[in-house]
PDB file of N, CA and C in Angstrom:
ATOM      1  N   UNK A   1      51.074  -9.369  65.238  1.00  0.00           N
ATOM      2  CA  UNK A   1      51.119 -10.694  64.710  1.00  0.00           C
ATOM      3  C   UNK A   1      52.450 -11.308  65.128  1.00  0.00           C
ATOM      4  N   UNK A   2      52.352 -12.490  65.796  1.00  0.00           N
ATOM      5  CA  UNK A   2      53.319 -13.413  66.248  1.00  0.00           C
ATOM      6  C   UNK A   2      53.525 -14.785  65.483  1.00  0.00           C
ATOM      7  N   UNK A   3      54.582 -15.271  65.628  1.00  0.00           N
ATOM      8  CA  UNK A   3      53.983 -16.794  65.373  1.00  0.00           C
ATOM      9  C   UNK A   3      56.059 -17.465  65.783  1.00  0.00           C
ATOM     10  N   UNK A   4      55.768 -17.958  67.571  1.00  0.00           N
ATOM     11  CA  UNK A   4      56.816 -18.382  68.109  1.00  0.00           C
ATOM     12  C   UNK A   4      56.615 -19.990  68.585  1.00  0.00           C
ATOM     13  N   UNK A   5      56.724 -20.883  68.767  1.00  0.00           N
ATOM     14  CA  UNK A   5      56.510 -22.077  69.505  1.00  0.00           C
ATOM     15  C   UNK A   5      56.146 -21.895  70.793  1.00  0.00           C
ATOM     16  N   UNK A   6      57.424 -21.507  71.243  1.00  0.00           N
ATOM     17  CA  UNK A   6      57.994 -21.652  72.119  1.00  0.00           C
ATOM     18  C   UNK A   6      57.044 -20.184  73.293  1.00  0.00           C
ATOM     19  N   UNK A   7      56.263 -20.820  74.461  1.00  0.00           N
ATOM     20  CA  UNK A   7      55.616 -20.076  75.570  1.00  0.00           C
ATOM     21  C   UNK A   7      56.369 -18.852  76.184  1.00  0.00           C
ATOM     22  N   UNK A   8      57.782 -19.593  76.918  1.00  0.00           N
ATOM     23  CA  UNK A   8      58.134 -18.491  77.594  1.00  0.00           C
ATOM     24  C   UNK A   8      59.303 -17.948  76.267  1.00  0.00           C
ATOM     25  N   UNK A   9      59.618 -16.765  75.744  1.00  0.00           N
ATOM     26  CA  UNK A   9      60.131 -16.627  74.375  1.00  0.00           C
ATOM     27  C   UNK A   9      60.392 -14.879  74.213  1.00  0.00           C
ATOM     28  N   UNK A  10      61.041 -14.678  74.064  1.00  0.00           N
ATOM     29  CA  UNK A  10      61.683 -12.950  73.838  1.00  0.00           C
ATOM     30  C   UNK A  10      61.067 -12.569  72.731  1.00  0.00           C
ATOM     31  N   UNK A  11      60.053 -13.166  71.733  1.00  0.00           N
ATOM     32  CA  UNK A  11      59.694 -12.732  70.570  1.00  0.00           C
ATOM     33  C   UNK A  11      57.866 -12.469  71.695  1.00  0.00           C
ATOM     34  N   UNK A  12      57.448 -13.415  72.490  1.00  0.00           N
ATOM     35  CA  UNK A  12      55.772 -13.050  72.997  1.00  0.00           C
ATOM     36  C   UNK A  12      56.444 -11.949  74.007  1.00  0.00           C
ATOM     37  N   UNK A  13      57.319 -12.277  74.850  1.00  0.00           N
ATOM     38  CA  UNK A  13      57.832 -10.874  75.617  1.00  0.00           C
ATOM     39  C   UNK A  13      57.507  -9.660  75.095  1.00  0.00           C
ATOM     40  N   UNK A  14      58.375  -9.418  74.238  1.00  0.00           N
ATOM     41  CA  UNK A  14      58.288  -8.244  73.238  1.00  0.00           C
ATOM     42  C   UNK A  14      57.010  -7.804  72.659  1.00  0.00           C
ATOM     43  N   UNK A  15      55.775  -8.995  71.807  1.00  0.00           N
ATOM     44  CA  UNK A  15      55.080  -8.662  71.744  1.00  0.00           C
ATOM     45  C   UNK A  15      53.892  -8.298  73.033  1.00  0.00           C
ATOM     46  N   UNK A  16      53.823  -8.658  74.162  1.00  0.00           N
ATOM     47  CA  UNK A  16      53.560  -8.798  75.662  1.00  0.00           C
ATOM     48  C   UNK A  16      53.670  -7.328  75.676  1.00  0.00           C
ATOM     49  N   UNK A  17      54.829  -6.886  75.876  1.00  0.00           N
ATOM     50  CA  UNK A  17      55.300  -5.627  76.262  1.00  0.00           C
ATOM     51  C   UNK A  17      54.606  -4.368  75.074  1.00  0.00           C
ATOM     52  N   UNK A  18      54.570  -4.494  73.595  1.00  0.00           N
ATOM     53  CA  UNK A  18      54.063  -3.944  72.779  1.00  0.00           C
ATOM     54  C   UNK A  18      52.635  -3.174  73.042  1.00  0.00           C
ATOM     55  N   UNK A  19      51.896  -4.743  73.093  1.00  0.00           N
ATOM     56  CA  UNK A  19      50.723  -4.417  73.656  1.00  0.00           C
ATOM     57  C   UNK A  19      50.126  -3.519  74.743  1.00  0.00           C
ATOM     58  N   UNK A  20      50.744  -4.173  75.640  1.00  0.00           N
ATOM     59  CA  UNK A  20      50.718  -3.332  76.941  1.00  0.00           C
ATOM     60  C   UNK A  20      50.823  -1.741  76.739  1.00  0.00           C
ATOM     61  N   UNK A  21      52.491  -1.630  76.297  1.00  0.00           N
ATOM     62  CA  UNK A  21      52.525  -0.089  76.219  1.00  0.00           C
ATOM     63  C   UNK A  21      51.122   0.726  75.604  1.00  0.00           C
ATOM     64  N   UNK A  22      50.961   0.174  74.195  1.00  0.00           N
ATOM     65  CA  UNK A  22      49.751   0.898  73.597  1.00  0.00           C
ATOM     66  C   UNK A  22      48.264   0.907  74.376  1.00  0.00           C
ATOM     67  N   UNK A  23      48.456  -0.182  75.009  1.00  0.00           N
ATOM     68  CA  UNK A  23      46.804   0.266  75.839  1.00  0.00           C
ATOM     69  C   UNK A  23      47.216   1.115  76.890  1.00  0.00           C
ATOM     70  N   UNK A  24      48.381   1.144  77.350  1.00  0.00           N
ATOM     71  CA  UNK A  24      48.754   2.382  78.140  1.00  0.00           C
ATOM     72  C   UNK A  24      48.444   3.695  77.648  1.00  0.00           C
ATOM     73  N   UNK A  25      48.183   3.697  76.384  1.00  0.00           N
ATOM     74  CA  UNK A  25      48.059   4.857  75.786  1.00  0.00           C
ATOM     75  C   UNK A  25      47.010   5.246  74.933  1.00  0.00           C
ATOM     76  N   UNK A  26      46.008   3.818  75.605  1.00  0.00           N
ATOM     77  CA  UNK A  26      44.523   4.317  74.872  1.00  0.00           C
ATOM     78  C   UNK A  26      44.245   3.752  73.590  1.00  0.00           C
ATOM     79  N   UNK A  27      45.649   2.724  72.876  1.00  0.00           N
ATOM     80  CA  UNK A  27      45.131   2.190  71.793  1.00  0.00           C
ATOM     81  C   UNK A  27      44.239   1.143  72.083  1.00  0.00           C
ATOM     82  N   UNK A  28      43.511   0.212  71.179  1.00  0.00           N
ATOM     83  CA  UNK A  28      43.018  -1.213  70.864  1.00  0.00           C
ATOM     84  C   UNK A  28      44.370  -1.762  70.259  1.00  0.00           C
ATOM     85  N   UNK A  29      44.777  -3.110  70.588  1.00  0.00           N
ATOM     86  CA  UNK A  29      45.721  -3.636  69.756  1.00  0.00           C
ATOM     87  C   UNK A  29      45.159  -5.595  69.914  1.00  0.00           C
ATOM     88  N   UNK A  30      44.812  -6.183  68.467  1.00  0.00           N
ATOM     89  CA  UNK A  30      44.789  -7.241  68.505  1.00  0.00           C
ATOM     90  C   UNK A  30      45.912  -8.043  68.350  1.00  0.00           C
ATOM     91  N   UNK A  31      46.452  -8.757  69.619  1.00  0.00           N
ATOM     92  CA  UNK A  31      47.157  -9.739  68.748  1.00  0.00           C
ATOM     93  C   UNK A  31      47.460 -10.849  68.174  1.00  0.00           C
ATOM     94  N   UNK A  32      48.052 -11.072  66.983  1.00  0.00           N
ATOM     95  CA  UNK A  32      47.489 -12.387  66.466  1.00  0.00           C
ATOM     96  C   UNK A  32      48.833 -13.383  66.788  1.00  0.00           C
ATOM     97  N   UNK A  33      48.356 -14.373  67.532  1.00  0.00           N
ATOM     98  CA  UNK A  33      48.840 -15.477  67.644  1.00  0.00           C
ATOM     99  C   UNK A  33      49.050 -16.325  66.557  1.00  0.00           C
ATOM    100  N   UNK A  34      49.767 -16.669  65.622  1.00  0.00           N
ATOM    101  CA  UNK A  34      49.429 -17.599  64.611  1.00  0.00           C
ATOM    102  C   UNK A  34      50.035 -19.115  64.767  1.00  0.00           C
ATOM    103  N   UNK A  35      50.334 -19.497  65.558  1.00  0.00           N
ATOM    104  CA  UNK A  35      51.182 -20.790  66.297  1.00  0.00           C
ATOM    105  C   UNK A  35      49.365 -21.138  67.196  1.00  0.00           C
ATOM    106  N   UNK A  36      48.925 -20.358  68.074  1.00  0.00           N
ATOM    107  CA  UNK A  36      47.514 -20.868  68.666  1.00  0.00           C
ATOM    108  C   UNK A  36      46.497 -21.304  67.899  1.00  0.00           C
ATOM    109  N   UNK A  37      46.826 -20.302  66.390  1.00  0.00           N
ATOM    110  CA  UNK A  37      45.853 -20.763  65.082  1.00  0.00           C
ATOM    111  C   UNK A  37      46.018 -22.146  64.366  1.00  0.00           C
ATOM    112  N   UNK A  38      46.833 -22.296  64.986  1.00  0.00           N
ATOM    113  CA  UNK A  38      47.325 -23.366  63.709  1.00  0.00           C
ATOM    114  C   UNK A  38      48.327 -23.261  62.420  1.00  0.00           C
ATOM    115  N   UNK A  39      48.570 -22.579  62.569  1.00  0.00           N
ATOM    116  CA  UNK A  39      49.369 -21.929  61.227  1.00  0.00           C
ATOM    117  C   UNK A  39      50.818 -22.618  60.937  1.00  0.00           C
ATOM    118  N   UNK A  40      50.682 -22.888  59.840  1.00  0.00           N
ATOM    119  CA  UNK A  40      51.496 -24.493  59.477  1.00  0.00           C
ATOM    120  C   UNK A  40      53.045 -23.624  59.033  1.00  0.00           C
ATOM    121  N   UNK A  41      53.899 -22.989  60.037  1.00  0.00           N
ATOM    122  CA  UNK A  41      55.398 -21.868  59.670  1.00  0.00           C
ATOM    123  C   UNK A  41      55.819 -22.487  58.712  1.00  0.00           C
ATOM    124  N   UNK A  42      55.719 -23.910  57.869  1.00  0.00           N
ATOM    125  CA  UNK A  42      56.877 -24.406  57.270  1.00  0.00           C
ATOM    126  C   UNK A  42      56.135 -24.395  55.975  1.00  0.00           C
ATOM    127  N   UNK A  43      55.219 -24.007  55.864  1.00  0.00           N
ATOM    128  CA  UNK A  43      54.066 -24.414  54.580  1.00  0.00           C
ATOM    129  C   UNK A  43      54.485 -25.531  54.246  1.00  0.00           C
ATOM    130  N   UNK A  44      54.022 -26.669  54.853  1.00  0.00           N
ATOM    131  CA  UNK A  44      54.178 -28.217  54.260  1.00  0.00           C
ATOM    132  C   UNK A  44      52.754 -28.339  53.556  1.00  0.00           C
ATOM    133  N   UNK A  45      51.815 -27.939  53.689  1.00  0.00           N
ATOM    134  CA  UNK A  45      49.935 -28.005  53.491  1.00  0.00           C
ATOM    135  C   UNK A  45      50.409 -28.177  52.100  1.00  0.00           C
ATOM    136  N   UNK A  46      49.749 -29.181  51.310  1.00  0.00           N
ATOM    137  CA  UNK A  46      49.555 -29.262  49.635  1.00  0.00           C
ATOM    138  C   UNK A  46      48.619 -28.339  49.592  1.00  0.00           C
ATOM    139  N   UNK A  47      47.651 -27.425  50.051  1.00  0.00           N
ATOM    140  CA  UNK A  47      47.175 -26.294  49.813  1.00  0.00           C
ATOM    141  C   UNK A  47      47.861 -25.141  49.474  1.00  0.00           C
ATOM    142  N   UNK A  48      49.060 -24.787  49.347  1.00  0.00           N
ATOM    143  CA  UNK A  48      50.058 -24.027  49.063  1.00  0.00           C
ATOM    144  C   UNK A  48      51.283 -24.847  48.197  1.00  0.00           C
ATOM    145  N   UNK A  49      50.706 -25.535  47.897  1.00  0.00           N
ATOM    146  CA  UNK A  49      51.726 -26.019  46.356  1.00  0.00           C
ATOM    147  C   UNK A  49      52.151 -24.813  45.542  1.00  0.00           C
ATOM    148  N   UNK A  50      51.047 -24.462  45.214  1.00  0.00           N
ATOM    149  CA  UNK A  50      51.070 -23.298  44.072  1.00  0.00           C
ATOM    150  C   UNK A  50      52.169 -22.359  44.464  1.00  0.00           C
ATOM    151  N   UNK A  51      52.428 -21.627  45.843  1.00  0.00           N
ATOM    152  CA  UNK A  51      53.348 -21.319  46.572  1.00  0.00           C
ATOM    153  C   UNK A  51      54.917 -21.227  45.611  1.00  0.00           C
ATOM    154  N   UNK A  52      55.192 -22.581  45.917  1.00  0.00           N
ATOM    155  CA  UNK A  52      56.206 -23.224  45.456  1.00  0.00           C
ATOM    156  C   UNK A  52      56.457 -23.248  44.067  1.00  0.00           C
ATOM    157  N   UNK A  53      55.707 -22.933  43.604  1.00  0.00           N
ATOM    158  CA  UNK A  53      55.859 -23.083  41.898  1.00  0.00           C
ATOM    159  C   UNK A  53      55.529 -21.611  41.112  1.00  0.00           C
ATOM    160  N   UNK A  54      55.708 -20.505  41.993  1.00  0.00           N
ATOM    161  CA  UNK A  54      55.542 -19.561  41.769  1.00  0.00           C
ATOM    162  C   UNK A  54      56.754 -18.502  41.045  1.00  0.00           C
ATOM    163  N   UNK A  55      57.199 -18.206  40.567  1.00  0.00           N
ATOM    164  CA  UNK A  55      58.430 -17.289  40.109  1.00  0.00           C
ATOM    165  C   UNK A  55      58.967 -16.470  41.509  1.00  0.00           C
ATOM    166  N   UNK A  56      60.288 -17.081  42.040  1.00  0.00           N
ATOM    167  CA  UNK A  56      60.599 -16.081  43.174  1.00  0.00           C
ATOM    168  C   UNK A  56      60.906 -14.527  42.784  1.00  0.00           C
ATOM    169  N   UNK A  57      60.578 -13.807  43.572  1.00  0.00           N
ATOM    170  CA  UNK A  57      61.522 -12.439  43.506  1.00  0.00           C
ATOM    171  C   UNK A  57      62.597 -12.391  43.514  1.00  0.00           C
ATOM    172  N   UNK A  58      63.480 -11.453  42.962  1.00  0.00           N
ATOM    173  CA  UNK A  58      64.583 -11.353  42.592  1.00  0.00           C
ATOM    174  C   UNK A  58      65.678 -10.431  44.361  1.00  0.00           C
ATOM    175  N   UNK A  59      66.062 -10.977  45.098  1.00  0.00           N
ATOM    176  CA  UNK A  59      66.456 -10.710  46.130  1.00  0.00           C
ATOM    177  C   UNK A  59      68.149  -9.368  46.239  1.00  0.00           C
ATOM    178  N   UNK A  60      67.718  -8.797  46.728  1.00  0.00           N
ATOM    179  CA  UNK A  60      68.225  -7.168  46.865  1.00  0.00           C
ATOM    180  C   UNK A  60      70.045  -7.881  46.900  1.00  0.00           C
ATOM    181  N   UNK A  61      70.118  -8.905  46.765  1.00  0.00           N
ATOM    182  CA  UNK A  61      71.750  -9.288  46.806  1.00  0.00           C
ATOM    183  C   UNK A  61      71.958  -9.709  45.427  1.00  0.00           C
ATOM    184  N   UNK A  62      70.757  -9.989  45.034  1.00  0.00           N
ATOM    185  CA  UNK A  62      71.481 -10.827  43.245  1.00  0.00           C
ATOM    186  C   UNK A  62      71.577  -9.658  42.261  1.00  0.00           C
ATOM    187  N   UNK A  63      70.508  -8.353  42.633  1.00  0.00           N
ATOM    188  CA  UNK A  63      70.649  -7.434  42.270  1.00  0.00           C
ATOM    189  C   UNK A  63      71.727  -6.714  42.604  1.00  0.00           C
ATOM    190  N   UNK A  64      72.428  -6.698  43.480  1.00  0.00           N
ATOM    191  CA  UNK A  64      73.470  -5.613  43.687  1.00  0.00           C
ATOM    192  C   UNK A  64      74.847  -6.259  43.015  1.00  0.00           C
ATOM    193  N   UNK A  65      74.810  -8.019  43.365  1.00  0.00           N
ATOM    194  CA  UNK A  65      75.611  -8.773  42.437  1.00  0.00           C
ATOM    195  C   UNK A  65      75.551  -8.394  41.011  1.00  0.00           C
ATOM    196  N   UNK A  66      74.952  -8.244  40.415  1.00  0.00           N
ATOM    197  CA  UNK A  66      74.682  -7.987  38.860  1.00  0.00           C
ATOM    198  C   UNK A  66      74.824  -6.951  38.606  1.00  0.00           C
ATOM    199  N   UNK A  67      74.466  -5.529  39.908  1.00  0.00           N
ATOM    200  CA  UNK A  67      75.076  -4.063  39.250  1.00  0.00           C
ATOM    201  C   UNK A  67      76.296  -3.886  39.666  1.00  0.00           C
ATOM    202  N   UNK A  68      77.376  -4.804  40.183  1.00  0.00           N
ATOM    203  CA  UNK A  68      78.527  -4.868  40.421  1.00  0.00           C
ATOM    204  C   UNK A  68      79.279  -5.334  39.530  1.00  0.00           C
ATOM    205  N   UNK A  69      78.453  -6.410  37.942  1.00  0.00           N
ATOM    206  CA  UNK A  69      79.912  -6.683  37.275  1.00  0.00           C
ATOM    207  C   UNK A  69      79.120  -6.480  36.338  1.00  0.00           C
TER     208      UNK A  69
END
């Protein structure tokens, strides 16, 4: 799974190269484009409101902040 703008790009390279190796080696590998899908990176869609109004997780820095004082 990808999702870059940008055509020529070190992130499809990489995935380019991923692929490749594993069918070198007999896997199946799908990959998903999600920029060709449509896939909206910034979640602007009012279909994901709810998103936004969700209780964030508590992030591995506010925690280490708080077992520090």
């Amino acid at each position: 799974m990808m999702a870059h703008p940008a055509a020529p790009s070190l992130t499809r390279s990489v995935a380019s190269a991923i692929v490749d190796a594993c069918a070198a080696l007999g896997h199946t590998v799908d990959l998903v484009d999600l920029v060709a899908e449509g896939f909206d990176r910034y979640c602007q869609s009012n279909a994901n409101s709810s998103l936004h109004d969700a209780p964030r997780p508590r992030l591995a820095s506010d925690q280490l902040a708080s077992a520090c004082h």
